[in-house]
Structure formats: C-alpha cells, structure tokens
PDB file of N, CA and C in Angstrom:
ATOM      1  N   UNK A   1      53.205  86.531  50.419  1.00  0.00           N
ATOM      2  CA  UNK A   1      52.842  87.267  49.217  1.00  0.00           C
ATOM      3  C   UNK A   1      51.338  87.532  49.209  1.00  0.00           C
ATOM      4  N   UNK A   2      51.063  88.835  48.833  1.00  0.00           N
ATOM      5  CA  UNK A   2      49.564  88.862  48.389  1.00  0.00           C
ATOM      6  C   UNK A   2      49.218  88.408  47.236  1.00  0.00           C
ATOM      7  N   UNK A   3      47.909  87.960  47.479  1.00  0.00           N
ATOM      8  CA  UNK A   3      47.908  88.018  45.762  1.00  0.00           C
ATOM      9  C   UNK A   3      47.790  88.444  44.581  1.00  0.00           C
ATOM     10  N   UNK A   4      47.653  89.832  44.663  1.00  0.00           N
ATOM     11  CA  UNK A   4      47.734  90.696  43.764  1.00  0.00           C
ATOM     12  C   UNK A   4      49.374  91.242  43.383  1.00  0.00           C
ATOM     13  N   UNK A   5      49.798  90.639  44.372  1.00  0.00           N
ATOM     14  CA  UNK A   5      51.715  90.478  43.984  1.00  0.00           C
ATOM     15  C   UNK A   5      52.097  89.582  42.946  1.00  0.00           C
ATOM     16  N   UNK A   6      53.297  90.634  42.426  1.00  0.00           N
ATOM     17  CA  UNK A   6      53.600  89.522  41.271  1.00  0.00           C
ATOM     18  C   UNK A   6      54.638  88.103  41.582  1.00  0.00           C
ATOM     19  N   UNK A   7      54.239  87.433  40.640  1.00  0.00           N
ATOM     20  CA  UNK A   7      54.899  86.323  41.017  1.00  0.00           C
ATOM     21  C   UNK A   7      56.768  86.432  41.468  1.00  0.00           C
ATOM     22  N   UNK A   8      56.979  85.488  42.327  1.00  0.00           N
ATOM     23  CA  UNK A   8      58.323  86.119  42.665  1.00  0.00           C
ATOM     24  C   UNK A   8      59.501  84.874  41.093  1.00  0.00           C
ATOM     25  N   UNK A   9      60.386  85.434  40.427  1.00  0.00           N
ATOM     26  CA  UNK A   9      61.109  84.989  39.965  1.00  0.00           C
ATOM     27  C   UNK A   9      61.865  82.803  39.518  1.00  0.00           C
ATOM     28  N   UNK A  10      61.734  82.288  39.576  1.00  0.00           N
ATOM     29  CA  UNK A  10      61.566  81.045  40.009  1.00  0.00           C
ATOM     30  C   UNK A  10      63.349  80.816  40.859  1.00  0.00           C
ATOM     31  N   UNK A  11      64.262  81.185  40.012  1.00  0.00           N
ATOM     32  CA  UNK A  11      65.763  81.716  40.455  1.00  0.00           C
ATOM     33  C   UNK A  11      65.653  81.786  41.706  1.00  0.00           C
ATOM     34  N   UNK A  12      65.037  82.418  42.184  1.00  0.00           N
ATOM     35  CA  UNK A  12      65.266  83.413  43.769  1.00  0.00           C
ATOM     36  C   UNK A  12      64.493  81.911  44.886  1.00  0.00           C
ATOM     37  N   UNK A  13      63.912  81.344  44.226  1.00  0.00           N
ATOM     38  CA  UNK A  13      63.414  79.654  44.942  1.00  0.00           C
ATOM     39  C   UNK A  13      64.600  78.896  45.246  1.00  0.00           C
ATOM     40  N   UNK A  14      65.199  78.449  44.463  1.00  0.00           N
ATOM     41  CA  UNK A  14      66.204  78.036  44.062  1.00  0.00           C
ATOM     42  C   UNK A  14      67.249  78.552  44.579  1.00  0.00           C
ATOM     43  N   UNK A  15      67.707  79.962  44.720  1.00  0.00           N
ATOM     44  CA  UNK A  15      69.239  80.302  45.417  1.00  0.00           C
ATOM     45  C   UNK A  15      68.934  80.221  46.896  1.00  0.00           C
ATOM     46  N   UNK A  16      67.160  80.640  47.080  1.00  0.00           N
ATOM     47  CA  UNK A  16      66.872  80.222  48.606  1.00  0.00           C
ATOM     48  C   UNK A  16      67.534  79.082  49.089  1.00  0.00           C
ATOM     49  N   UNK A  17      67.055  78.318  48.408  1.00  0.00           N
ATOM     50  CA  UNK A  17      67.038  76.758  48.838  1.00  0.00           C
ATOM     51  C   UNK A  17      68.240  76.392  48.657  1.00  0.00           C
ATOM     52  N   UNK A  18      69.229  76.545  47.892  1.00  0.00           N
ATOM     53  CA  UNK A  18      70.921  76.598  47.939  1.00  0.00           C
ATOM     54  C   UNK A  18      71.770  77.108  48.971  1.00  0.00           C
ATOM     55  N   UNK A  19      71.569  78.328  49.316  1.00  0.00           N
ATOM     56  CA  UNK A  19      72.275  79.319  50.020  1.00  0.00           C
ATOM     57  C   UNK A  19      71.488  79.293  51.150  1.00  0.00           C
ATOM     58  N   UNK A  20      70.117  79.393  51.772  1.00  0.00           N
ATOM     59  CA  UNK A  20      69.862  80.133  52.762  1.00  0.00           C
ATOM     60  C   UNK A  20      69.290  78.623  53.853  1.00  0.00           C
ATOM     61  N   UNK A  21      68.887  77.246  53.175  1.00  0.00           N
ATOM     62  CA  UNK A  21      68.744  76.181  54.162  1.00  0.00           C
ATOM     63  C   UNK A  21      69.312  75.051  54.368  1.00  0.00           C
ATOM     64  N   UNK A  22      70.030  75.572  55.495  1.00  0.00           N
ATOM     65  CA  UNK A  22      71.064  74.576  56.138  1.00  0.00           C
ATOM     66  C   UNK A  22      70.810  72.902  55.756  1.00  0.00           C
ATOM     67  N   UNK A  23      69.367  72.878  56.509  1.00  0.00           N
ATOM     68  CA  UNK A  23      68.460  71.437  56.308  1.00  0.00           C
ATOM     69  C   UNK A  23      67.947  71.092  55.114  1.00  0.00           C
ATOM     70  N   UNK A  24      68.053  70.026  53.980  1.00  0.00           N
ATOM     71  CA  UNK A  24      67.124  70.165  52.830  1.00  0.00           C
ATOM     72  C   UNK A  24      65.908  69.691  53.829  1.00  0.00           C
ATOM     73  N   UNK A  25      65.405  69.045  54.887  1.00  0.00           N
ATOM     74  CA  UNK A  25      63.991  68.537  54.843  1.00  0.00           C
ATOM     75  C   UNK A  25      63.322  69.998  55.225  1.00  0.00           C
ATOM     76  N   UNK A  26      63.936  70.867  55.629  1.00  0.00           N
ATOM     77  CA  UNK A  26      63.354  72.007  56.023  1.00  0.00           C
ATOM     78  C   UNK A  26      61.917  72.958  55.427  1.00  0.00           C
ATOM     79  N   UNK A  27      62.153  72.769  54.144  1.00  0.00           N
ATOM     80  CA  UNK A  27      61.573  73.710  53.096  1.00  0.00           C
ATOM     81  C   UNK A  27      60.346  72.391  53.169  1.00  0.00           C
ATOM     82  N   UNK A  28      60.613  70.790  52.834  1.00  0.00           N
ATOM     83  CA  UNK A  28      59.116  70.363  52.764  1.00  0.00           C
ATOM     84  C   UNK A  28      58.679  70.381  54.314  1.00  0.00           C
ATOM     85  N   UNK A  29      59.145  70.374  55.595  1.00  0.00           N
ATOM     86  CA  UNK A  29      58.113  70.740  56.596  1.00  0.00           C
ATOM     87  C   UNK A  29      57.657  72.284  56.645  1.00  0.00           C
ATOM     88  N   UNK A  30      58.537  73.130  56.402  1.00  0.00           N
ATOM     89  CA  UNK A  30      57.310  74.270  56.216  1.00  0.00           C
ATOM     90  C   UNK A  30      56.393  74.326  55.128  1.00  0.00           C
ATOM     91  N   UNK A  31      56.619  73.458  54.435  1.00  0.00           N
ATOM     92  CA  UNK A  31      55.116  73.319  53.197  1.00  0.00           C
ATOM     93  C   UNK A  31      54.426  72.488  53.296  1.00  0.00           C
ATOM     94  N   UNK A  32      54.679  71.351  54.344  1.00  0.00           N
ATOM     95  CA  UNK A  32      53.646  70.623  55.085  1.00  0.00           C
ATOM     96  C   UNK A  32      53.219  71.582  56.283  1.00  0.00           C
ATOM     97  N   UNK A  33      53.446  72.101  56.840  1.00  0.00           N
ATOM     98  CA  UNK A  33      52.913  73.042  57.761  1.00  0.00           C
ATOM     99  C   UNK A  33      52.006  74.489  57.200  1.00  0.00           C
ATOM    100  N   UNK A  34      52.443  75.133  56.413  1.00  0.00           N
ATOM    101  CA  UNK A  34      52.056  75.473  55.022  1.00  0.00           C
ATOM    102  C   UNK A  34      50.046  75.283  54.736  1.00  0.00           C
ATOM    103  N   UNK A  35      50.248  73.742  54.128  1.00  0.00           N
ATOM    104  CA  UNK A  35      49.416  73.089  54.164  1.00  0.00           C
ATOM    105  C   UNK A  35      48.436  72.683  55.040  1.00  0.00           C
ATOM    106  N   UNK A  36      48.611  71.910  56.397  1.00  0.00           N
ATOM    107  CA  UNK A  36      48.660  71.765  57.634  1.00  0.00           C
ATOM    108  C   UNK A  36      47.422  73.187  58.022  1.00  0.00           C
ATOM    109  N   UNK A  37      47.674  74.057  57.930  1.00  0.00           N
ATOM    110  CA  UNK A  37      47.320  75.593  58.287  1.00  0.00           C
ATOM    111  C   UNK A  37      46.303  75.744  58.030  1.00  0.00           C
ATOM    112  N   UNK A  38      46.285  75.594  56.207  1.00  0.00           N
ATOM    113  CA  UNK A  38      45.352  76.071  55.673  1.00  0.00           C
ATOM    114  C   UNK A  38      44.460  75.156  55.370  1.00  0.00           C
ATOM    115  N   UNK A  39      44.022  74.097  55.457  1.00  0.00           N
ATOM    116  CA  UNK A  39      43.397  73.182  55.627  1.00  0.00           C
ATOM    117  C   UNK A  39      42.657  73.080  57.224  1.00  0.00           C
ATOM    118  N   UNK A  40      43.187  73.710  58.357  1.00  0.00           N
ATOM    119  CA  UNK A  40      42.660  73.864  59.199  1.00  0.00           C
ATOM    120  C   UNK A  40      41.605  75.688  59.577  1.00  0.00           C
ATOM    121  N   UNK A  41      42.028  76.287  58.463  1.00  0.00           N
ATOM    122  CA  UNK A  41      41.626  77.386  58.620  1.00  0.00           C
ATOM    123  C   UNK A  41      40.670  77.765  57.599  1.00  0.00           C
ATOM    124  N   UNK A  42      40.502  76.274  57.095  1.00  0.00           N
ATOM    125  CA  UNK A  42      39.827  76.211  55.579  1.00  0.00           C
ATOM    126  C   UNK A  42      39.806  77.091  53.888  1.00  0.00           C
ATOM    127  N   UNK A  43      40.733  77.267  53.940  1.00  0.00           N
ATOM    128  CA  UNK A  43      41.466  78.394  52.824  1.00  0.00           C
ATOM    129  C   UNK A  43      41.816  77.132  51.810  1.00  0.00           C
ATOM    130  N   UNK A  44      42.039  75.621  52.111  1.00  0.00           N
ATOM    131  CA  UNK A  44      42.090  74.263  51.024  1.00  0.00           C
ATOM    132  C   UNK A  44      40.841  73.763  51.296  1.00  0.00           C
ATOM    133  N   UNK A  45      39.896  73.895  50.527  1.00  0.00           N
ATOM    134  CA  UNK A  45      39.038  72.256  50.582  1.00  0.00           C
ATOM    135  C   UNK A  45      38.725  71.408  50.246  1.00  0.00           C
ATOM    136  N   UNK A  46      40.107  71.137  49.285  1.00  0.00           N
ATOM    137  CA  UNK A  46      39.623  70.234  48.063  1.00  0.00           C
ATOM    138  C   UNK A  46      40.949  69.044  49.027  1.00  0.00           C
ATOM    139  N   UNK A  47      40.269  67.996  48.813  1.00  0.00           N
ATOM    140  CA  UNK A  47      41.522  66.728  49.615  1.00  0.00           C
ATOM    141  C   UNK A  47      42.396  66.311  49.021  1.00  0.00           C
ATOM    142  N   UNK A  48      42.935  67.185  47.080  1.00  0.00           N
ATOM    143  CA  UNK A  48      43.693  66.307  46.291  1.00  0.00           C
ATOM    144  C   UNK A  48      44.629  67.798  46.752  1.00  0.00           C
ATOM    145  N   UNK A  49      46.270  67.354  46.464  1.00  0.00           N
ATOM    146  CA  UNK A  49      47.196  68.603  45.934  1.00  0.00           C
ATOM    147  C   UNK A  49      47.578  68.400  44.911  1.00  0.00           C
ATOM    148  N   UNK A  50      48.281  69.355  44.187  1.00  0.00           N
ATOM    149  CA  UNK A  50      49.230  69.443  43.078  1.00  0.00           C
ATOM    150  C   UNK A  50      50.049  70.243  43.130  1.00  0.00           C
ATOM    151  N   UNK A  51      51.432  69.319  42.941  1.00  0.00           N
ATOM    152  CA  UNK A  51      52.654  70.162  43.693  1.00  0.00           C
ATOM    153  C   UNK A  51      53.606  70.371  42.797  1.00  0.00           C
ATOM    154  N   UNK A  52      54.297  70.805  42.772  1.00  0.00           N
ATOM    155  CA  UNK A  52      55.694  70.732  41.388  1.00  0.00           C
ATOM    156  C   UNK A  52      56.677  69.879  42.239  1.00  0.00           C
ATOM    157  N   UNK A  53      57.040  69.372  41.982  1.00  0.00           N
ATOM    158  CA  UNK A  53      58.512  68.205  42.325  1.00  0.00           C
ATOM    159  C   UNK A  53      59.412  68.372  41.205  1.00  0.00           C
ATOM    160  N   UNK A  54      59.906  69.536  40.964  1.00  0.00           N
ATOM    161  CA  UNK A  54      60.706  69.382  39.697  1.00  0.00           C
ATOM    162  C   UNK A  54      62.541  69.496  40.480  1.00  0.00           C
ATOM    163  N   UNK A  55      62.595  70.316  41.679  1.00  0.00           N
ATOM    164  CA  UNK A  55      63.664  69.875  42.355  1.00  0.00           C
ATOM    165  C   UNK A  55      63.833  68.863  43.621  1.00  0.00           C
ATOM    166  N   UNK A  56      62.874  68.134  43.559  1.00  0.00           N
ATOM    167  CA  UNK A  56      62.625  66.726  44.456  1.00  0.00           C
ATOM    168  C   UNK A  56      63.283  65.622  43.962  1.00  0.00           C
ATOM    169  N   UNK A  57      64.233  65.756  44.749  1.00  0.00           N
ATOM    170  CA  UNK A  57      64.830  63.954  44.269  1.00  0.00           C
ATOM    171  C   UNK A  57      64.532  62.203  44.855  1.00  0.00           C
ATOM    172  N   UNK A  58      63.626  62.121  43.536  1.00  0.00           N
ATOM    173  CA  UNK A  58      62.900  60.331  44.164  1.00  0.00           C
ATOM    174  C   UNK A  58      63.990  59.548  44.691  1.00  0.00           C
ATOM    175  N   UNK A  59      63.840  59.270  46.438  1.00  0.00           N
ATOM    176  CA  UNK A  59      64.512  57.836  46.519  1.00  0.00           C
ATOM    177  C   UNK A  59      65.134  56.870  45.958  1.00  0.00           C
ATOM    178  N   UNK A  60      63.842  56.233  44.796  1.00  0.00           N
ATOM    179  CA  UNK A  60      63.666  55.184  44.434  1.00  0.00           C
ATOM    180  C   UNK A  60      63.990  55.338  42.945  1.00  0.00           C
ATOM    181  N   UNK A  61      64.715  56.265  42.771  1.00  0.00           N
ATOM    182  CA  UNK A  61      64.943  56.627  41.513  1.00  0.00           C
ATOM    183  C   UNK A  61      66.583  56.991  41.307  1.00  0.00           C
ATOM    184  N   UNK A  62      67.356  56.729  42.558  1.00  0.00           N
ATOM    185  CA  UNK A  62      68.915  57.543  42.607  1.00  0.00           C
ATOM    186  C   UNK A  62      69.775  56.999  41.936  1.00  0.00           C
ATOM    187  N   UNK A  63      70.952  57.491  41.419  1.00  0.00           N
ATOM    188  CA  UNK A  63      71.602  55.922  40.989  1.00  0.00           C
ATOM    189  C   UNK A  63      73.034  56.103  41.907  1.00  0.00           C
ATOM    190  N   UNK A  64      73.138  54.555  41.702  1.00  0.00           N
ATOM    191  CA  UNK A  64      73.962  53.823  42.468  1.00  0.00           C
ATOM    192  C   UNK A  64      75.347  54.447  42.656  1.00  0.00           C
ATOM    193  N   UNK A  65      76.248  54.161  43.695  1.00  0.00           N
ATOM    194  CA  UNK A  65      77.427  54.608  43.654  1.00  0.00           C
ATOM    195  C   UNK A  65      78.390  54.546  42.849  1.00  0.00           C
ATOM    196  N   UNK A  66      77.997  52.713  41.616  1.00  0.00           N
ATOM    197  CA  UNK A  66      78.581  52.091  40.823  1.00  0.00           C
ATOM    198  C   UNK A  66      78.326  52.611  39.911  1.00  0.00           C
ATOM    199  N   UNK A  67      77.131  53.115  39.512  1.00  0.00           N
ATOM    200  CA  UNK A  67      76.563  53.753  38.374  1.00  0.00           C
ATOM    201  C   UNK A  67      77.296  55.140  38.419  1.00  0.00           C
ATOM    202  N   UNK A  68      77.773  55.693  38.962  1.00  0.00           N
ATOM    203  CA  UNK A  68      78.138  56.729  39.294  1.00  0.00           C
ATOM    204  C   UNK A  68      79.417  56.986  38.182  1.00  0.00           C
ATOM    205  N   UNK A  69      80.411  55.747  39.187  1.00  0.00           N
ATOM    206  CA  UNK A  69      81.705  55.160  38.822  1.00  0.00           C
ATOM    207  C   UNK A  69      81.957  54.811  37.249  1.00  0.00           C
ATOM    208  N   UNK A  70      80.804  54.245  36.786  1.00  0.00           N
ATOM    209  CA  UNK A  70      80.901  53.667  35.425  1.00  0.00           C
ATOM    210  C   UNK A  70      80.738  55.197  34.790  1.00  0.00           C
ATOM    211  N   UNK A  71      79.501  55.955  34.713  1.00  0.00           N
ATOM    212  CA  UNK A  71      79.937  57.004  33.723  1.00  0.00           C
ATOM    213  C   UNK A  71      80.863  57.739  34.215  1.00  0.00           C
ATOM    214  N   UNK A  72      81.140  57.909  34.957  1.00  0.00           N
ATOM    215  CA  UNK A  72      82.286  59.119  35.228  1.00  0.00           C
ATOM    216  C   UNK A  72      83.438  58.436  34.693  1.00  0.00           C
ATOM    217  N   UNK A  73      83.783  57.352  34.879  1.00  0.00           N
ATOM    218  CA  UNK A  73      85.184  56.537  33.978  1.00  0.00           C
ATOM    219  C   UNK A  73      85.128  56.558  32.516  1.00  0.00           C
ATOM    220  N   UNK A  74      83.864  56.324  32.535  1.00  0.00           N
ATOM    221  CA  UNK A  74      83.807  56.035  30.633  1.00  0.00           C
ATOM    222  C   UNK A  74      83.839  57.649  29.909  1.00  0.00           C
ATOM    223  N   UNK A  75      83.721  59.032  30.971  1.00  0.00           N
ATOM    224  CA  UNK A  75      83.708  59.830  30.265  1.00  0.00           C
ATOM    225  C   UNK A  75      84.958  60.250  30.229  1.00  0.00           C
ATOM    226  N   UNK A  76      85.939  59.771  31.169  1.00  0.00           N
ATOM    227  CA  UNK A  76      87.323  60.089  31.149  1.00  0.00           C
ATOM    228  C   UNK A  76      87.917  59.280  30.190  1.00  0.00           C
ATOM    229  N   UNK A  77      87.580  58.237  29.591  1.00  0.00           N
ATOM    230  CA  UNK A  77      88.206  57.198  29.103  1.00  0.00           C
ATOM    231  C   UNK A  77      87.974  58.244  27.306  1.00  0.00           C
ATOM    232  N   UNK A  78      86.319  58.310  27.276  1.00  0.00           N
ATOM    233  CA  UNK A  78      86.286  59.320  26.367  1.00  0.00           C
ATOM    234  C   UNK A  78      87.654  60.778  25.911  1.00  0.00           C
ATOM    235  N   UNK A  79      87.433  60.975  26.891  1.00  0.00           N
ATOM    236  CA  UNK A  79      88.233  62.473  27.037  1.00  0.00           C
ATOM    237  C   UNK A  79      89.840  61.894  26.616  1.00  0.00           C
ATOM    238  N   UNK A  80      90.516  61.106  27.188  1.00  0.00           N
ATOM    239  CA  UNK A  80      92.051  60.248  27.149  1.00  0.00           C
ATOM    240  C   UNK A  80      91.599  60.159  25.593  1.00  0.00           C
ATOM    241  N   UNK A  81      90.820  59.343  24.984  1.00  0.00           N
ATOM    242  CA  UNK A  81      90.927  59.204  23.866  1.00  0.00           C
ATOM    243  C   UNK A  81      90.807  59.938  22.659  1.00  0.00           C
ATOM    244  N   UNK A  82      89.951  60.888  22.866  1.00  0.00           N
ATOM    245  CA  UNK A  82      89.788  62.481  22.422  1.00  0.00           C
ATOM    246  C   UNK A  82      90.839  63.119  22.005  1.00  0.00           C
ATOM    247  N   UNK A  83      91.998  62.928  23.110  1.00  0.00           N
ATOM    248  CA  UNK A  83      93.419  63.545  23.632  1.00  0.00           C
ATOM    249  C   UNK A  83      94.722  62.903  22.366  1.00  0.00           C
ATOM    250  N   UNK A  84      94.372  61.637  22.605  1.00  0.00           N
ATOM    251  CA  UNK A  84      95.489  60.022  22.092  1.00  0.00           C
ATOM    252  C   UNK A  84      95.010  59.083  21.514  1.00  0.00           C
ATOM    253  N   UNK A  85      94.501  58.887  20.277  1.00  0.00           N
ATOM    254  CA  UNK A  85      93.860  57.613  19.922  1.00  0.00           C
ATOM    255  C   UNK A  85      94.559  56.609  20.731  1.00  0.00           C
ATOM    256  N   UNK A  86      96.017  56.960  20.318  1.00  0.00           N
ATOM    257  CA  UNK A  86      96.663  55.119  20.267  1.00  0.00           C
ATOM    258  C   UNK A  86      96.288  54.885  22.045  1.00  0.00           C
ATOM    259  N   UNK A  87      95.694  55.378  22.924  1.00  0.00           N
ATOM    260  CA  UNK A  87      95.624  55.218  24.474  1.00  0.00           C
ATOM    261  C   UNK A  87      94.643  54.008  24.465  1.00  0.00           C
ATOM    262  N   UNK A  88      93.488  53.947  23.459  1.00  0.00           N
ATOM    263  CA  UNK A  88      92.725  52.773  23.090  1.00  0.00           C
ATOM    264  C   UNK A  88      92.987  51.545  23.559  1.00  0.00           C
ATOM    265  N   UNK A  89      94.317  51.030  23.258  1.00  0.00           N
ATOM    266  CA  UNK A  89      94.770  50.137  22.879  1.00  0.00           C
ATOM    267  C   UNK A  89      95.623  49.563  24.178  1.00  0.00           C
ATOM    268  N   UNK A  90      96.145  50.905  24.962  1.00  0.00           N
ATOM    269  CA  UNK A  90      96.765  50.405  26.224  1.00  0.00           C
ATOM    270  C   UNK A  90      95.458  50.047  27.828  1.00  0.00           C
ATOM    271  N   UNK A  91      94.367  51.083  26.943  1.00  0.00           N
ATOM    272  CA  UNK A  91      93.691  50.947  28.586  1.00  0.00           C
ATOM    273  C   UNK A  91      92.422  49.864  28.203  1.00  0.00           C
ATOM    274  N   UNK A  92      91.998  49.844  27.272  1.00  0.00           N
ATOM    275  CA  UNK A  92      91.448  48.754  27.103  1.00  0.00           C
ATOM    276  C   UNK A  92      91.725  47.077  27.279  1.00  0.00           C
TER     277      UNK A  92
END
C-alpha cells in the first residue's frame, strides 16, 4: 500500500487470514520479516513496537479441554431444561 492509499477495510484482514493461509504461523513470519526489513533499511528506528493482537491467541491464556466440556454441558443442560422443567430432576 502507499500511503496516500486508503486504508484497506479491517474484514478483508480477516477473510485473508481465514480463507487464503493454509499456515496460521505464516502471517506472523511475514510480519516478522516485514519488520526484519525495515529496520534494516532503516524506515523503523525506534526499538519499541506496537502491534494489535486482537486476533492473537495467548498460549497461556487457552482454556482447557475440561473447561471446554463443562460449559458446553451446562449449556445443554440449560437448553433440556428450557425445553422440560421436570428433566431437572432426572439429570441432576
């Protein structure tokens, strides 16, 4: 993009990254490379970044397989009961 181009849509990031890469690590090595570039060509010279991570999913933040299990049951258990009060009483 130049920069006198307008910004591209945020959507069209997003269906990229859905539809068009096979690899998820793909998209952060070309933005470490990206980076990488322009830091060598001096176009960055500041040593801090600021990045958006708003579709980055933390490691250390996932939940569990169990955690998984528990709401997805309790929302069915919801839903059965939604359906049948008296079901309360048998699945409990």
């Amino acid at each position: 993009m130049a920069p006198e181009d307008d910004v591209i849509d945020p959507s069209l990031l997003a269906y990229f990254r859905r539809k068009r890469l096979k690899d998820p690590n793909l998209l952060d090595f070309l933005i470490g490379k990206t980076v990488e570039v322009a830091l060598e060509k001096g176009v960055i010279q500041s040593k801090s970044l600021i990045l958006d991570a708003t579709h980055t999913k933390a490691r250390y933040n996932q939940t569990s397989p169990q955690e998984v299990l528990r709401s997805r049951s309790k929302n069915v258990r919801k839903m059965i009961y939604s359906l049948d009060e008296s079901m309360k009483k048998k699945i409990s």
